[in-house]
C-alpha atoms as a PDB file:
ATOM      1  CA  UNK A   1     -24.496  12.485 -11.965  1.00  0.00           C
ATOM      2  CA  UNK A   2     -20.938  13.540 -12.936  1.00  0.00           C
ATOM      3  CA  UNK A   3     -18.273  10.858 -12.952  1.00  0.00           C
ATOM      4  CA  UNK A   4     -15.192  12.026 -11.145  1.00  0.00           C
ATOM      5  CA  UNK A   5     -12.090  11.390 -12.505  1.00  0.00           C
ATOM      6  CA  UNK A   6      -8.374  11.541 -12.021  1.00  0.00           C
ATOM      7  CA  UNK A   7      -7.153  12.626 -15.637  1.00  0.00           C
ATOM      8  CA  UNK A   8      -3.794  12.789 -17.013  1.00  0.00           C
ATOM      9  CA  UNK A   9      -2.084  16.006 -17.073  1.00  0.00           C
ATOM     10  CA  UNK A  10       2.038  17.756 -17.334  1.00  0.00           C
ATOM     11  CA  UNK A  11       2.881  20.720 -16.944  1.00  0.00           C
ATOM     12  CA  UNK A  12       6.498  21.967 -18.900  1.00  0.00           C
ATOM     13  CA  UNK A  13       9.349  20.943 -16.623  1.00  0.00           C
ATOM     14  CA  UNK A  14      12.742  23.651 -17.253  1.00  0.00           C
ATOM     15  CA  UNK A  15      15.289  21.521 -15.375  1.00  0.00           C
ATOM     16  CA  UNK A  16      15.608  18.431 -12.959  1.00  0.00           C
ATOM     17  CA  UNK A  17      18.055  18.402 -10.675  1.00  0.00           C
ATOM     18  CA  UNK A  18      18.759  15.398  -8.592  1.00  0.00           C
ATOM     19  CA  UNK A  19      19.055  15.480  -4.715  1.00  0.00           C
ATOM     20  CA  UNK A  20      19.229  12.103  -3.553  1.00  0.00           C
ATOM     21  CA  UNK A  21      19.858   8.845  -4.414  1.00  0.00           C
ATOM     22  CA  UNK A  22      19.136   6.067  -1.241  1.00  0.00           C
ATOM     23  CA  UNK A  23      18.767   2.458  -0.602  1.00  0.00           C
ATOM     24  CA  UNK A  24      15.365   2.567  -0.441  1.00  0.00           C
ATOM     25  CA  UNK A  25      13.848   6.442  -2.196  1.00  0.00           C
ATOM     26  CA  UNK A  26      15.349   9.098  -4.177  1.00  0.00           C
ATOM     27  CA  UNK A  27      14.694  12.446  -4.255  1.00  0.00           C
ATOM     28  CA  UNK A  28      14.676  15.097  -7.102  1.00  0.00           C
ATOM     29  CA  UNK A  29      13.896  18.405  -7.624  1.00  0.00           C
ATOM     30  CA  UNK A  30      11.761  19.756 -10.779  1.00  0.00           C
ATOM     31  CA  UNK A  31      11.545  23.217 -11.913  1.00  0.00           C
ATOM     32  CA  UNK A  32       7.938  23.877 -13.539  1.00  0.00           C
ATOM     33  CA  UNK A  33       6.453  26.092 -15.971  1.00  0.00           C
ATOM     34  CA  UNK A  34       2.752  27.411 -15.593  1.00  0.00           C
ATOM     35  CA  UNK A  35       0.791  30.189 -16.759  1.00  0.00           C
ATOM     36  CA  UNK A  36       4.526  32.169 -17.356  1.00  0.00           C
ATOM     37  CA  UNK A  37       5.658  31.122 -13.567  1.00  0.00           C
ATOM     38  CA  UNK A  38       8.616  29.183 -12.802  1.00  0.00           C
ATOM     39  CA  UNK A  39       8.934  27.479  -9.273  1.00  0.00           C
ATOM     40  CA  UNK A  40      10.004  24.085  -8.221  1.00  0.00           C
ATOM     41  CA  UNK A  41       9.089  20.941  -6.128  1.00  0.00           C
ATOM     42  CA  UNK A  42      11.100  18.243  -4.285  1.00  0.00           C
ATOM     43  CA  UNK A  43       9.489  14.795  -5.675  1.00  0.00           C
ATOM     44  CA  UNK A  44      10.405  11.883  -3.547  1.00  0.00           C
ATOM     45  CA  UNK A  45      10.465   8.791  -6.384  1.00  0.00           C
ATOM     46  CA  UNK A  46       9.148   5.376  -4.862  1.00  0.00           C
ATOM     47  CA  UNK A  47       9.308   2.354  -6.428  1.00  0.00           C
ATOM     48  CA  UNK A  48       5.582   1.892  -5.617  1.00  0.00           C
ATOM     49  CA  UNK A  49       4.101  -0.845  -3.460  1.00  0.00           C
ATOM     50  CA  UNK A  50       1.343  -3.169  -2.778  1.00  0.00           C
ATOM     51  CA  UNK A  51      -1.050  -3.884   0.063  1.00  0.00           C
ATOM     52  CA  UNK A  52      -2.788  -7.205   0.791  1.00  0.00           C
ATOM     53  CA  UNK A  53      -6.380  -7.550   2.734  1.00  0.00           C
ATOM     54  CA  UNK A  54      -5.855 -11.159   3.879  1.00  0.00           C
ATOM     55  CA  UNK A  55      -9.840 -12.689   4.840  1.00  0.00           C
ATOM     56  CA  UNK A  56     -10.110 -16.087   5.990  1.00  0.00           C
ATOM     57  CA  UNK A  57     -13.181 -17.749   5.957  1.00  0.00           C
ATOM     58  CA  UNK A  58     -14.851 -16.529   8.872  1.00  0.00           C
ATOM     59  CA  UNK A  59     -14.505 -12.591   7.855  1.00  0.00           C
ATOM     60  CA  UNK A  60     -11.389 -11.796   9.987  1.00  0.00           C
ATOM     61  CA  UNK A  61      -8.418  -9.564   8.068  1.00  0.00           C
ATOM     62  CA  UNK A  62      -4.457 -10.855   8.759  1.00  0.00           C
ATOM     63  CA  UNK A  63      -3.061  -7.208  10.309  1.00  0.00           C
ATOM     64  CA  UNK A  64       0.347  -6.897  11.644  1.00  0.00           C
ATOM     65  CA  UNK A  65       1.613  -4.782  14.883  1.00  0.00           C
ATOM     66  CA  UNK A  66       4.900  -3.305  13.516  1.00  0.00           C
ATOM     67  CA  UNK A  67       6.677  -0.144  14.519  1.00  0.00           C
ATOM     68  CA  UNK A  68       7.202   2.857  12.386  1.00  0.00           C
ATOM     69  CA  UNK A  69      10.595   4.609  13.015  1.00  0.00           C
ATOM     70  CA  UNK A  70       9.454   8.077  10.932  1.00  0.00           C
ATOM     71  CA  UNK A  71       6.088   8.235  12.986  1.00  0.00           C
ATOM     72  CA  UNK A  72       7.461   6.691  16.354  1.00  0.00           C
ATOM     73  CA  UNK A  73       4.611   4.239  16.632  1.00  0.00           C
ATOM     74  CA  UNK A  74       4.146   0.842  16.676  1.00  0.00           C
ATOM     75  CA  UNK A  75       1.514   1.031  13.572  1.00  0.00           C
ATOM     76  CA  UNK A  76      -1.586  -1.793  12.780  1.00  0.00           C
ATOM     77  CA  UNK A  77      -0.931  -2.431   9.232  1.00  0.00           C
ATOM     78  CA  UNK A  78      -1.957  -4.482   6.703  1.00  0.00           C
ATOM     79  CA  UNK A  79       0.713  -6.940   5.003  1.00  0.00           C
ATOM     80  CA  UNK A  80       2.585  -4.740   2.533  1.00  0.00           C
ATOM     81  CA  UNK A  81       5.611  -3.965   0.652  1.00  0.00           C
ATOM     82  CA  UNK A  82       7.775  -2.200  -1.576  1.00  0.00           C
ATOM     83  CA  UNK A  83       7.929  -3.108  -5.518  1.00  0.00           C
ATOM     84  CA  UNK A  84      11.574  -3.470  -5.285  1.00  0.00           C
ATOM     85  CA  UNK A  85      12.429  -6.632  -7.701  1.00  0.00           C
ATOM     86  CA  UNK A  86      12.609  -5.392 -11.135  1.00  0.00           C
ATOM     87  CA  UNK A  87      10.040  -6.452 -13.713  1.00  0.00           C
ATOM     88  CA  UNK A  88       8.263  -7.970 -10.932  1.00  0.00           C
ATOM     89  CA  UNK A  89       3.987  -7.514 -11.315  1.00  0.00           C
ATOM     90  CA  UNK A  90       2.109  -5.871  -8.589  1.00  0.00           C
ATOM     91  CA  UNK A  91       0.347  -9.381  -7.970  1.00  0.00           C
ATOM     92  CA  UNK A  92       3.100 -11.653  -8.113  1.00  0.00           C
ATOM     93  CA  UNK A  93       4.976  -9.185  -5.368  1.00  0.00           C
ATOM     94  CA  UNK A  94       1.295  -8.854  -3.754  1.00  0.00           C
ATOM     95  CA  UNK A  95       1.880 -12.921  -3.506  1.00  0.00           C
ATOM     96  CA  UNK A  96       5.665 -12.784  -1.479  1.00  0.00           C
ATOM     97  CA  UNK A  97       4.789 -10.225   0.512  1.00  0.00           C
ATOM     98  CA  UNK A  98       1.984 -12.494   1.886  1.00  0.00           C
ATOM     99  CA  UNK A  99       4.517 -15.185   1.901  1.00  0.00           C
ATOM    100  CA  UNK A 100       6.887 -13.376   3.731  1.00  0.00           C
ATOM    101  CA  UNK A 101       4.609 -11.262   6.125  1.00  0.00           C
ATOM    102  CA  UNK A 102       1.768 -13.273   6.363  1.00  0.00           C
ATOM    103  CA  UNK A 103       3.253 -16.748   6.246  1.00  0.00           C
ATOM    104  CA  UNK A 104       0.199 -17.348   3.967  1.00  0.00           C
ATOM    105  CA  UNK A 105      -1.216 -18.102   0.597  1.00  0.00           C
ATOM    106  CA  UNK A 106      -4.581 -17.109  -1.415  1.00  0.00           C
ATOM    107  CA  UNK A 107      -6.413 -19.231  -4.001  1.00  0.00           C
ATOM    108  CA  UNK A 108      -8.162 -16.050  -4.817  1.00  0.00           C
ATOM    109  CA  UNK A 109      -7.167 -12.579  -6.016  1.00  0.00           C
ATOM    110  CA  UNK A 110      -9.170  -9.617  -6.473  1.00  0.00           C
ATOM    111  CA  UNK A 111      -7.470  -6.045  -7.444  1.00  0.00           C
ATOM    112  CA  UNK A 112      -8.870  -3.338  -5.080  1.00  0.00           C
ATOM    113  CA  UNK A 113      -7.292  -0.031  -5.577  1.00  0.00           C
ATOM    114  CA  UNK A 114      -4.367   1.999  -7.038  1.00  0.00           C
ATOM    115  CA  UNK A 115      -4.266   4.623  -4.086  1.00  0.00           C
ATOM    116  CA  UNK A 116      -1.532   7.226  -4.925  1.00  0.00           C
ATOM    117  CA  UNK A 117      -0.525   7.912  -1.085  1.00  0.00           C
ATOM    118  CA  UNK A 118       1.207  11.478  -1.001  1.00  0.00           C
ATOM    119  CA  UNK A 119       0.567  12.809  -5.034  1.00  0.00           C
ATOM    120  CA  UNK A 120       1.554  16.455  -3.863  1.00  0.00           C
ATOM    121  CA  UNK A 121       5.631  15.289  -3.209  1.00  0.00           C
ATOM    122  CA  UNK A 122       6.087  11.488  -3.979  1.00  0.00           C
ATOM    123  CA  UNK A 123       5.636   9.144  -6.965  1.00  0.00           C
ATOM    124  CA  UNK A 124       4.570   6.096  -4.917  1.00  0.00           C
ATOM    125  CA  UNK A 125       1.478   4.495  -6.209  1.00  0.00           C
ATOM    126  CA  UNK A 126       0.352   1.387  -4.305  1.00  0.00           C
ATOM    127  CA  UNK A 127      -1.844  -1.354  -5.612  1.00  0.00           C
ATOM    128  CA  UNK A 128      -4.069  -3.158  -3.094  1.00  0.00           C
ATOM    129  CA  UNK A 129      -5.760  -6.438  -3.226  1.00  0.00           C
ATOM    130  CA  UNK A 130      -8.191  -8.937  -1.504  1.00  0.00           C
ATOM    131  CA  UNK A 131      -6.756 -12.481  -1.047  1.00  0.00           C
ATOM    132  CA  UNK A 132      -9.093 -15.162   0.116  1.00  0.00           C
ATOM    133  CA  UNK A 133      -9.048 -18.629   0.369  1.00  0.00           C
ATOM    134  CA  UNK A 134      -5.824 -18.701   2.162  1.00  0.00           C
ATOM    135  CA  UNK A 135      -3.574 -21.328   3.702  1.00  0.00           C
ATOM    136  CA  UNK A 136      -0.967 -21.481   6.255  1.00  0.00           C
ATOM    137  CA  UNK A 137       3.093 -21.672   4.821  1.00  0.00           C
ATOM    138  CA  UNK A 138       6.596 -21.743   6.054  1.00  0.00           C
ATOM    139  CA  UNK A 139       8.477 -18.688   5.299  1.00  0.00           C
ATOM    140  CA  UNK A 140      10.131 -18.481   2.019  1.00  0.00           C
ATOM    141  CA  UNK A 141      13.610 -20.454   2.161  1.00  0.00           C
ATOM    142  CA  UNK A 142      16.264 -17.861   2.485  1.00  0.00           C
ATOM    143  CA  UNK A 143      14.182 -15.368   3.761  1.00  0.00           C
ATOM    144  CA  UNK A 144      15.110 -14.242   7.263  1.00  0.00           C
ATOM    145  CA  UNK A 145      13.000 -11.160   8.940  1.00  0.00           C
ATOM    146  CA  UNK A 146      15.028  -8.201   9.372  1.00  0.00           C
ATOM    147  CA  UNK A 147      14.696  -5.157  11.294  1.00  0.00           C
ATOM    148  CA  UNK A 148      11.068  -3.795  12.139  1.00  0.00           C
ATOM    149  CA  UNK A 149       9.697  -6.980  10.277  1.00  0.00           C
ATOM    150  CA  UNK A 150      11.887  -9.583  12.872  1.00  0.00           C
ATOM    151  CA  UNK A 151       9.708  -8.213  15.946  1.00  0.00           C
ATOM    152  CA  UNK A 152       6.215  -7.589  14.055  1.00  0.00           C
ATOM    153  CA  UNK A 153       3.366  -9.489  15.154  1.00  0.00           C
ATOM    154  CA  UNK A 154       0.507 -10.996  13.248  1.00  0.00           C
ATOM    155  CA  UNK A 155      -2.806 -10.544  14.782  1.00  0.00           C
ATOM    156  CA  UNK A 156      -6.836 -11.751  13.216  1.00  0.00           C
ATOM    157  CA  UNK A 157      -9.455  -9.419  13.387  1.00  0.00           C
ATOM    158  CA  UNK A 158     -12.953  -9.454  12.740  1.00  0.00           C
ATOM    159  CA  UNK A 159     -13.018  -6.523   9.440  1.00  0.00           C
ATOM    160  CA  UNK A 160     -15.653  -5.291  11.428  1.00  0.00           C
ATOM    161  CA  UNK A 161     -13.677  -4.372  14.200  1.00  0.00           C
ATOM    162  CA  UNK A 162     -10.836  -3.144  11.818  1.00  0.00           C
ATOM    163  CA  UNK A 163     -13.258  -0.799  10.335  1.00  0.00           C
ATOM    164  CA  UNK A 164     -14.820   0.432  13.510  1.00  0.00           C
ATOM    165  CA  UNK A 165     -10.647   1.231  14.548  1.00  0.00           C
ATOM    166  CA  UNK A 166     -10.407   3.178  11.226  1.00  0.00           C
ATOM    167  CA  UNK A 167     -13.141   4.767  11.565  1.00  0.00           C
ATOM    168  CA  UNK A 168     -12.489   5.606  15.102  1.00  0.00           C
ATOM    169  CA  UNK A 169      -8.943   7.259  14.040  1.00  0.00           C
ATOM    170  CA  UNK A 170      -7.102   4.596  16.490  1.00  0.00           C
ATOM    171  CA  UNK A 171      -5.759   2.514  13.425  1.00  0.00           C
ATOM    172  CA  UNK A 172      -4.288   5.103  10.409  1.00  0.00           C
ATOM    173  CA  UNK A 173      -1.999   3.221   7.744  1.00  0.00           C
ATOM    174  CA  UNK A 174      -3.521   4.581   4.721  1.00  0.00           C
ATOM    175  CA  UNK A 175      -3.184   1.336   3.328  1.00  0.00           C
ATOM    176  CA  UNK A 176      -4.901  -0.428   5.616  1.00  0.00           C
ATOM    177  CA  UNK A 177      -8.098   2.331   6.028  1.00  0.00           C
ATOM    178  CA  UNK A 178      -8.343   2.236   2.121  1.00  0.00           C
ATOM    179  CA  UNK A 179      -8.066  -1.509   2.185  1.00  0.00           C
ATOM    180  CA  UNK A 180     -10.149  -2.088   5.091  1.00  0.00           C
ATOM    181  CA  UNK A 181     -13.060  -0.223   3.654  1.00  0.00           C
ATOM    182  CA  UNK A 182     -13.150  -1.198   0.443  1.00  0.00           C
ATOM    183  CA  UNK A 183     -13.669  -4.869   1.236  1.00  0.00           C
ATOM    184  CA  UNK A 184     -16.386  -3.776   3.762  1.00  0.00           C
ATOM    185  CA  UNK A 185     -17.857  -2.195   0.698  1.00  0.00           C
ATOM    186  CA  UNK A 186     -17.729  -5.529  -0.974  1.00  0.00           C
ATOM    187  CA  UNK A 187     -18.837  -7.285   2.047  1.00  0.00           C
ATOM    188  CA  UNK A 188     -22.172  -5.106   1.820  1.00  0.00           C
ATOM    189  CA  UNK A 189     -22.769  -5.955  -1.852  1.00  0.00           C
ATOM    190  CA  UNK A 190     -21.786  -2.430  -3.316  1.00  0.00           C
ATOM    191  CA  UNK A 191     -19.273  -2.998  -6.125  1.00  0.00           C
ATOM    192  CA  UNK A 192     -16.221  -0.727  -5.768  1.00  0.00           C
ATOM    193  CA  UNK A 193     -16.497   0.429  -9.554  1.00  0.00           C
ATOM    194  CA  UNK A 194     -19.668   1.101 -11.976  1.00  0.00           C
ATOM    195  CA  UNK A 195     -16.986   1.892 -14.774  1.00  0.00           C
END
């Protein structure tokens, strides 16, 4: 059997050019060299993220009902967030998102995936994780829910009945399908890696 791989690979970039610098992406635009062709792309850069599958003890997943302005739905999600505080580690922003979101805390952390989420026009890579053994906190002091996060809901599901909604197209954060089925993976026994 061949092992698939993702490998490292750069093509000669002529020129950036920058397009646009906001609160939250950027965008530029490279010119590229290939195989004596010039053309260019728009990249959006992210600052990357992370995604947490929350399981309590009895198998159900944390998920969150909050709407998405750029899709115009209110979207099932798992807790998530955007690796905005400089120098901060995937896990330890993992960790305040599920603070903050979740109103929760894990004893246990297992890395899941690094799912690259658009790899054809953005930069964002997002690291996902299993926390388990959680417990019920008070939000954060000082932090106060803002805008789609002050009216998103926290629901528990059974994973699953998250997986059969994946599966079923009605739930479609790519977080949450990658998420959701790799811990149903592990759930079965199958390891995600044999690296």
């Amino acid at each position: 059997m061949t092992l698939l791989s993702d490998e490292p690979e750069s093509w000669p970039v002529t020129h950036v050019e920058p397009v646009f610098d906001g609160v939250l992406l950027g965008v530029r635009r490279d010119s590229i060299e290939h195989d004596g062709d010039t053309f260019d792309r728009e990249i959006i850069v992210h600052p990357g993220a992370v995604g947490i599958v929350a399981l309590d003890d009895d198998g159900r997943v944390l998920v969150l009902r909050q709407y998405r302005h750029a899709v115009q739905r209110g979207m099932i999600e798992i807790p998530a967030g955007l690796l905005d505080v400089e120098g901060e580690p995937p896990l330890e922003a993992a960790r305040r998102e599920l603070r903050e979101e979740g109103m929760l805390e894990a004893d246990q952390w297992t890395p899941l995936l690094e799912l690259r989420t658009s790899p054809g026009a953005s930069t964002e890579v997002v690291h996902l994780f299993l926390a388990e053994r959680l417990r019920s906190v008070e939000l954060p002091d000082g932090f106060t829910p803002r805008h789609e996060e002050a009216s998103m809901t926290r629901l528990w599901v059974a994973l699953s009945d998250l997986v059969e909604a994946v599966l079923a197209g009605r739930v479609s954060n790519s977080l949450t399908v990658a998420g959701s089925l790799a811990v149903d993976r592990l759930r079965h026994g199958k390891p995600l890696s044999t690296a």
